[in-house]
C-alpha atoms as a PDB file:
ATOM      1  CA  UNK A   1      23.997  97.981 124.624  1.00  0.00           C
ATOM      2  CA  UNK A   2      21.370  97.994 121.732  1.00  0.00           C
ATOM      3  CA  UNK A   3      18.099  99.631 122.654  1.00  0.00           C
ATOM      4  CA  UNK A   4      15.203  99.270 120.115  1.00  0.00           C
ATOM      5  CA  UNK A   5      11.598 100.904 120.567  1.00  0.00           C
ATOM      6  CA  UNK A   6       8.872  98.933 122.292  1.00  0.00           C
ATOM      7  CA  UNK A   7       6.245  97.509 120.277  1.00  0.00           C
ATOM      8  CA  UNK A   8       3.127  96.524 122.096  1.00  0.00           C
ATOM      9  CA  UNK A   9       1.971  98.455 125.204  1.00  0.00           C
ATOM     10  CA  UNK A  10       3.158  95.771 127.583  1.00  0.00           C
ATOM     11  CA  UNK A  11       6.798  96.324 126.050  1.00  0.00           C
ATOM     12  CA  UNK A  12       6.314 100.603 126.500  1.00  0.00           C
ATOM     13  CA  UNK A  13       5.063  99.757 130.090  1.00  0.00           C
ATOM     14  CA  UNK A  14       8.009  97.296 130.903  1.00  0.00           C
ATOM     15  CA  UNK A  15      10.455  99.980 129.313  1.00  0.00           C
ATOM     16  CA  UNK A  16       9.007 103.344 131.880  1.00  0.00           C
ATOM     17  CA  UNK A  17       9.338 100.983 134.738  1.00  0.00           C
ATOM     18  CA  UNK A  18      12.842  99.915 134.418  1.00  0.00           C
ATOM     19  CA  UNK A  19      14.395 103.038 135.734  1.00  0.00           C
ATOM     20  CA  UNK A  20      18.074 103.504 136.339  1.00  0.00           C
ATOM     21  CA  UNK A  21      19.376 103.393 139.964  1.00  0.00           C
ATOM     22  CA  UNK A  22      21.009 106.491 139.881  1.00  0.00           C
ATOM     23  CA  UNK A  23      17.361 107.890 139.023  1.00  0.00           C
ATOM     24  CA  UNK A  24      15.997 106.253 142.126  1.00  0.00           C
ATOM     25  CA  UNK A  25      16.219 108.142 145.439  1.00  0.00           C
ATOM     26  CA  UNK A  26      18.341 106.741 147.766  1.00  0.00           C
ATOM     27  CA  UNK A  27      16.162 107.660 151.058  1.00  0.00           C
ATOM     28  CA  UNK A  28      13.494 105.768 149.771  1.00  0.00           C
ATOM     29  CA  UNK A  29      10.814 109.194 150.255  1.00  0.00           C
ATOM     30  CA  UNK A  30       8.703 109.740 148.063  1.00  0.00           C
ATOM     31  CA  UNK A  31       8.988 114.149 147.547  1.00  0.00           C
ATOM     32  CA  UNK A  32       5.504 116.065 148.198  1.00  0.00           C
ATOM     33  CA  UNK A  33       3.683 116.778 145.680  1.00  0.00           C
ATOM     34  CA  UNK A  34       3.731 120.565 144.733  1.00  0.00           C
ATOM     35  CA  UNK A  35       0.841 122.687 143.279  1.00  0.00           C
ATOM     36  CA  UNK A  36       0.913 123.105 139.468  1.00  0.00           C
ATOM     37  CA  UNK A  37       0.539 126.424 137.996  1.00  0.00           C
ATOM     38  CA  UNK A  38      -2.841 127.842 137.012  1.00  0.00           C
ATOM     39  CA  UNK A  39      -3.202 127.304 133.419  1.00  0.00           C
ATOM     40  CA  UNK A  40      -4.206 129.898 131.302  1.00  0.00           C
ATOM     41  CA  UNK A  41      -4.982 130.482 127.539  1.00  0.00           C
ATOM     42  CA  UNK A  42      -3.990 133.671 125.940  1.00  0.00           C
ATOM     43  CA  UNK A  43      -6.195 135.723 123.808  1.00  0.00           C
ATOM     44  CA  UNK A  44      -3.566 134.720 120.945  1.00  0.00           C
ATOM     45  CA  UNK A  45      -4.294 131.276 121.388  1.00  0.00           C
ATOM     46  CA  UNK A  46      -8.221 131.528 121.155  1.00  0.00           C
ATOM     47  CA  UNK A  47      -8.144 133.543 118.263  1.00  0.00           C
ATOM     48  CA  UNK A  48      -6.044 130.409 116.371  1.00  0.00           C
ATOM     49  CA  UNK A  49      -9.367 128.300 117.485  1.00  0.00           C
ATOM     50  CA  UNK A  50     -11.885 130.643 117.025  1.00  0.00           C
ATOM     51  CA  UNK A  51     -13.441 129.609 113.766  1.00  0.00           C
ATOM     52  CA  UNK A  52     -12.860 125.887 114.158  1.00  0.00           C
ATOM     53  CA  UNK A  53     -16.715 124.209 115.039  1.00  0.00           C
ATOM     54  CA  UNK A  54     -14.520 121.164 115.283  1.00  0.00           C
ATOM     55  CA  UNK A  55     -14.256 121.931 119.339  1.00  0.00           C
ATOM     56  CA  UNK A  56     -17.977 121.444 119.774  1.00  0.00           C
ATOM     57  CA  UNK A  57     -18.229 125.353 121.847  1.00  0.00           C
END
C-alpha cells in the first residue's frame, strides 16, 4: 500500500477521519473526558521572551 501526503484540506480531513478499526473501540463508548493539567510557564521560559515587543505585553 502506497500512502502519499494530502494536498488540499479536504484530502488532510478525509485522511484523520479514516481511522483503522483496531483504533476504534469496540463498545461503541465514547471515554470521559479527563481534566488537563494546569499549565504553567517557568521563570526560564519568560526570561527567553522577555525582550521580544513582538508579543504585544
Amino acid at each position: 500500500m502506497t500512502s502519499t501526503e494530502p494536498s488540499t484540506m479536504a484530502e488532510l480531513i478525509r485522511d484523520c477521519a479514516d481511522l483503522p478499526e483496531s483504533l476504534l473501540a469496540s463498545s461503541g463508548v465514547v471515554p470521559q473526558q479527563r481534566a488537563a493539567a494546569p499549565w504553567q510557564v517557568s521563570d526560564a521560559n519568560t526570561a527567553q521572551v522577555r525582550d521580544m515587543d513582538d508579543y504585544g505585553c
